[in-house]
N, C-alpha and C. Protein backbone atom coordinates (compact mmCIF):
# COMPACT_ATOMS: atom_id res chain seq x y z
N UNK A 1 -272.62 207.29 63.55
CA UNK A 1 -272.27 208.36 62.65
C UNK A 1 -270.77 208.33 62.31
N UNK A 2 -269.73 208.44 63.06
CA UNK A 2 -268.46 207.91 63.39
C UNK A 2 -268.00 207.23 62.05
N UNK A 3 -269.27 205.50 62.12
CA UNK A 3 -268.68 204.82 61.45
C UNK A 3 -269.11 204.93 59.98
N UNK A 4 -270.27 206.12 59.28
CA UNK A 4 -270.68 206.28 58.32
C UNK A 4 -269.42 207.48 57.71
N UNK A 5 -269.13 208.30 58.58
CA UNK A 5 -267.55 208.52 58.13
C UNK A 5 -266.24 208.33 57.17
N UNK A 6 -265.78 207.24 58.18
CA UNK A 6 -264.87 206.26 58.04
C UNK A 6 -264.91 205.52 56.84
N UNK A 7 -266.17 204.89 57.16
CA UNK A 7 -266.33 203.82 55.96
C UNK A 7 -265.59 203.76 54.45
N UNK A 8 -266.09 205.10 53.95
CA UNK A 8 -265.04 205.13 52.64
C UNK A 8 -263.46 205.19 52.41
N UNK A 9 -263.38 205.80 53.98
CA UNK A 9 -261.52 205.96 54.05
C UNK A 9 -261.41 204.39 53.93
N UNK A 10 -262.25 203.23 54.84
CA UNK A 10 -262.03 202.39 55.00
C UNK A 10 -261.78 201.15 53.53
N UNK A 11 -262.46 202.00 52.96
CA UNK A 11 -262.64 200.91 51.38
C UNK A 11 -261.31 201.63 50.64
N UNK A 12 -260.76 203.00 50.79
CA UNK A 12 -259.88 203.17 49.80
C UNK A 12 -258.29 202.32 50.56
N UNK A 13 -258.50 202.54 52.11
CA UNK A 13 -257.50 201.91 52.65
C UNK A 13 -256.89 200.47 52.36
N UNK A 14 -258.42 199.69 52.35
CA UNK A 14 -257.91 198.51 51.86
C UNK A 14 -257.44 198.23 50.70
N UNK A 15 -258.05 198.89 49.56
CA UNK A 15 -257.68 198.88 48.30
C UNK A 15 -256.92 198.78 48.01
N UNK A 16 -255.77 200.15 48.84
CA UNK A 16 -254.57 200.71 48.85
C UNK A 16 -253.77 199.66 49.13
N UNK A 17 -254.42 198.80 50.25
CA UNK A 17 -253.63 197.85 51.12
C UNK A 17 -253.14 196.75 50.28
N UNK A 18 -253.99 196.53 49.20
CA UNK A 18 -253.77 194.90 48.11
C UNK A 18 -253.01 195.63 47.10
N UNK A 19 -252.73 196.48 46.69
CA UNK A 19 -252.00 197.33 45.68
C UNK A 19 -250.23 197.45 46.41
N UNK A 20 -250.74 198.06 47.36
CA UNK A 20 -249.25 197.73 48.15
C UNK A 20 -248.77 196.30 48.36
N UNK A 21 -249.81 195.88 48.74
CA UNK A 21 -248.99 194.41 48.76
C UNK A 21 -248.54 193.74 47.64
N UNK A 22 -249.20 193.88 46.54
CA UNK A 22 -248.77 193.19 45.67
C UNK A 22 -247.58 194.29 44.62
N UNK A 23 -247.26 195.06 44.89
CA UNK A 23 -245.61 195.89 44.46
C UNK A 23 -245.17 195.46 45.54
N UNK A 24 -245.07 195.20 46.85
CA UNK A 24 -244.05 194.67 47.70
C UNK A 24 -243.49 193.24 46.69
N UNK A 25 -244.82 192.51 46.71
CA UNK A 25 -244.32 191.16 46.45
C UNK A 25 -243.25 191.35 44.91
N UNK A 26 -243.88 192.20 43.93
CA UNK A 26 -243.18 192.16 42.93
C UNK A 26 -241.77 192.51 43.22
N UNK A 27 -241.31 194.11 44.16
CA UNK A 27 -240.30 194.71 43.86
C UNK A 27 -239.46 193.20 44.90
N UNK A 28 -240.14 192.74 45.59
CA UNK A 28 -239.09 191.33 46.50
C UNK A 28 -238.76 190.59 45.79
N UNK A 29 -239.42 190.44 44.37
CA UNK A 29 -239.19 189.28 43.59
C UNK A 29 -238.26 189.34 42.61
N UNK A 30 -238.19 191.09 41.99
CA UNK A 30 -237.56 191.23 41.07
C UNK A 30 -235.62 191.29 42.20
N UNK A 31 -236.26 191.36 43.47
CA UNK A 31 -234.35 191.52 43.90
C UNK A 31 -233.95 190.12 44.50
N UNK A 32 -234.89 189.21 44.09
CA UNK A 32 -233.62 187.63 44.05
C UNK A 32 -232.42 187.50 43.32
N UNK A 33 -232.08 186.77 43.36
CA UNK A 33 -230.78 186.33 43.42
C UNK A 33 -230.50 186.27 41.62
N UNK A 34 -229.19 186.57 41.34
CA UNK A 34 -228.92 186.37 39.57
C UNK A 34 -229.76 185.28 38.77
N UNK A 35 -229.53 184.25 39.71
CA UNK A 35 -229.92 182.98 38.96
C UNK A 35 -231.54 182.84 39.21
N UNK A 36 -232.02 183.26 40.28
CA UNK A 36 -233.21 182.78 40.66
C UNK A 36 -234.16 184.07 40.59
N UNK A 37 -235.49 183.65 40.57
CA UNK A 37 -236.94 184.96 40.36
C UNK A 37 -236.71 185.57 38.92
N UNK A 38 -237.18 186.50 39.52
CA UNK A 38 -236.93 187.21 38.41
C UNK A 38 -235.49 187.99 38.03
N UNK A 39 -234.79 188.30 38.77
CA UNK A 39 -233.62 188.86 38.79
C UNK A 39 -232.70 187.76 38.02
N UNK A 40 -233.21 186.30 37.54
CA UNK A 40 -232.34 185.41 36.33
C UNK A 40 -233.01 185.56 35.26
N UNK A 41 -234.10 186.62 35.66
CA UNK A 41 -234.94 186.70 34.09
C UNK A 41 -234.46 187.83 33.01
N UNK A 42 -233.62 189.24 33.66
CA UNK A 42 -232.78 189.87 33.30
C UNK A 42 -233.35 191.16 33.92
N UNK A 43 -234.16 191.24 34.73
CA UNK A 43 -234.37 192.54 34.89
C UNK A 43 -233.61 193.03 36.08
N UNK A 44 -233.01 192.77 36.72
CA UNK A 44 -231.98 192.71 37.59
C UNK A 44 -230.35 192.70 36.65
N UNK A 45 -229.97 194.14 36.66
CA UNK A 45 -228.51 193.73 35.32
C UNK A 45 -227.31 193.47 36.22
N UNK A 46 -226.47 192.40 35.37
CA UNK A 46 -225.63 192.10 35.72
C UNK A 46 -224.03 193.28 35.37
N UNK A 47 -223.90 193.22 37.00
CA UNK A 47 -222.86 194.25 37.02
C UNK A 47 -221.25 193.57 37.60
N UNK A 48 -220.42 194.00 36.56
CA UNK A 48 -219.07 193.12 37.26
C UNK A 48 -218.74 193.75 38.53
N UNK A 49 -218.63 195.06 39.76
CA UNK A 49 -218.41 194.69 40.46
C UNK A 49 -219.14 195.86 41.32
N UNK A 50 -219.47 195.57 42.29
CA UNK A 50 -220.25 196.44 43.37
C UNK A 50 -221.41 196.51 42.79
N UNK A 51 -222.35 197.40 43.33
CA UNK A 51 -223.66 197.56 42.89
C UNK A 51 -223.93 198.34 42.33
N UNK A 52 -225.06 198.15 41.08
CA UNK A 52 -225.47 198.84 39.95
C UNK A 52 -226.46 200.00 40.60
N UNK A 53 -226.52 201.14 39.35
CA UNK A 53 -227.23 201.97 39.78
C UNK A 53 -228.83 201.59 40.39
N UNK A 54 -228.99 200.59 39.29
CA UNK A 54 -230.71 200.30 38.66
C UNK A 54 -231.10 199.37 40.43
N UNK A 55 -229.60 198.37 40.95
CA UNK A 55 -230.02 198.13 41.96
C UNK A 55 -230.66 198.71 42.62
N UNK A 56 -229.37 199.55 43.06
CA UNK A 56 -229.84 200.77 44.30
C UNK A 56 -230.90 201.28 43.81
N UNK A 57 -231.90 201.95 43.29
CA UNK A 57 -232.79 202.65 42.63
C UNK A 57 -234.22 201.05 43.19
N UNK A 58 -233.41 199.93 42.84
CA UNK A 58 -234.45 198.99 43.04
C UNK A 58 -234.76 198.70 44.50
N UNK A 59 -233.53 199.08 44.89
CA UNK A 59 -233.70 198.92 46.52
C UNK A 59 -234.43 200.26 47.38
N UNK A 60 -234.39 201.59 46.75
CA UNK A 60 -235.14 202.33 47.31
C UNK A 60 -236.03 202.71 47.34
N UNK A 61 -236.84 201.68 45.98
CA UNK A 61 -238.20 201.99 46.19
C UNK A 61 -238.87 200.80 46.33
N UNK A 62 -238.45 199.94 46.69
CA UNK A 62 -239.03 198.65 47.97
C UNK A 62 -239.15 199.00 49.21
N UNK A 63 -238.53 199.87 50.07
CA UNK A 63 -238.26 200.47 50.99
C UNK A 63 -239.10 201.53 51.39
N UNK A 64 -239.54 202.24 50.32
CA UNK A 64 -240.63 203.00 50.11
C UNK A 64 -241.91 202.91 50.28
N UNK A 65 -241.61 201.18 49.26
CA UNK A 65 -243.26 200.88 49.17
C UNK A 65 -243.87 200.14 50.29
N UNK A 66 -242.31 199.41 51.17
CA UNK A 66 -242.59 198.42 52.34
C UNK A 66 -243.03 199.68 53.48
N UNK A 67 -242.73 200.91 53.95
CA UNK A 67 -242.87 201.85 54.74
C UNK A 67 -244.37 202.24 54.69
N UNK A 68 -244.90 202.62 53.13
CA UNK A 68 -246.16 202.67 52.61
C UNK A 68 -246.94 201.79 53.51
N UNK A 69 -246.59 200.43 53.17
CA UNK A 69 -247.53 199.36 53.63
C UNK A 69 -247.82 199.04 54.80
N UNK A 70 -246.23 199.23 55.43
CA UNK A 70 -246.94 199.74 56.92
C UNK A 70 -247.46 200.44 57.64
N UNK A 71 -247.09 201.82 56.75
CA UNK A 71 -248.15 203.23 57.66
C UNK A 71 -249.52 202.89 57.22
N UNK A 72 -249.67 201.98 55.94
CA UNK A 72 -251.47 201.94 55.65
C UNK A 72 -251.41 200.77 56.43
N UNK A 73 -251.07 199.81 56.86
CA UNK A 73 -251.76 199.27 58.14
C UNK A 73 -251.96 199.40 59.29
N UNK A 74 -251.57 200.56 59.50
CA UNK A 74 -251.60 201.18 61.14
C UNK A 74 -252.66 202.17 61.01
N UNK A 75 -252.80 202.29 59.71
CA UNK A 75 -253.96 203.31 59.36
C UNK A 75 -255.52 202.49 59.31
N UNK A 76 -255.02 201.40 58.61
CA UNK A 76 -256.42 200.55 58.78
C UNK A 76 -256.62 199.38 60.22
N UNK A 77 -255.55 199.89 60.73
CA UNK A 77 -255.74 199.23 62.52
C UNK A 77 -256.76 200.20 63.48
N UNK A 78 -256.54 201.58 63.01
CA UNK A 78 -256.80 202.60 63.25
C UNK A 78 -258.35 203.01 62.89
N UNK A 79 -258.36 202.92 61.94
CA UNK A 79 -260.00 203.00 61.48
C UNK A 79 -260.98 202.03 61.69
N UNK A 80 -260.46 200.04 62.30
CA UNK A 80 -261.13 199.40 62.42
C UNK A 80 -261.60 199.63 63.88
């Protein structure tokens, strides 16, 4: 009974789980390096000195989404 429960948390969890992963991978990709990923593609702006707003803004919601991804895998450690 337990596991007739669960089950659906279990399907939205994973769901959740490939959705998160794949904005991890993007927001990691868009913060390479000037020249390289995407950040030489321009979506990363070039700022003459210290860091841009759009960075920081880029950096806090990688951080967000990486935290996400780990509380939903402790969540689906949890339900298995």
């Amino acid at each position: 009974m337990v596991l007739a429960l669960s089950f659906p948390a279990l399907q939205i969890a994973a769901v959740l789980q490939v959705l998160l992963a794949a904005a991890c991978i993007t927001l990691v990709l868009m913060h390479s390096g000037r020249e390289a990923g995407m950040g030489g593609l321009g979506f990363t702006p070039h700022s003459q000195g210290g860091t841009h707003i759009v960075e920081k803004n880029l950096t806090r919601v990688t951080v967000v989404m990486a935290a996400l991804f780990g509380l939903n895998t402790i969540l689906l450690f949890r339900l298995l």
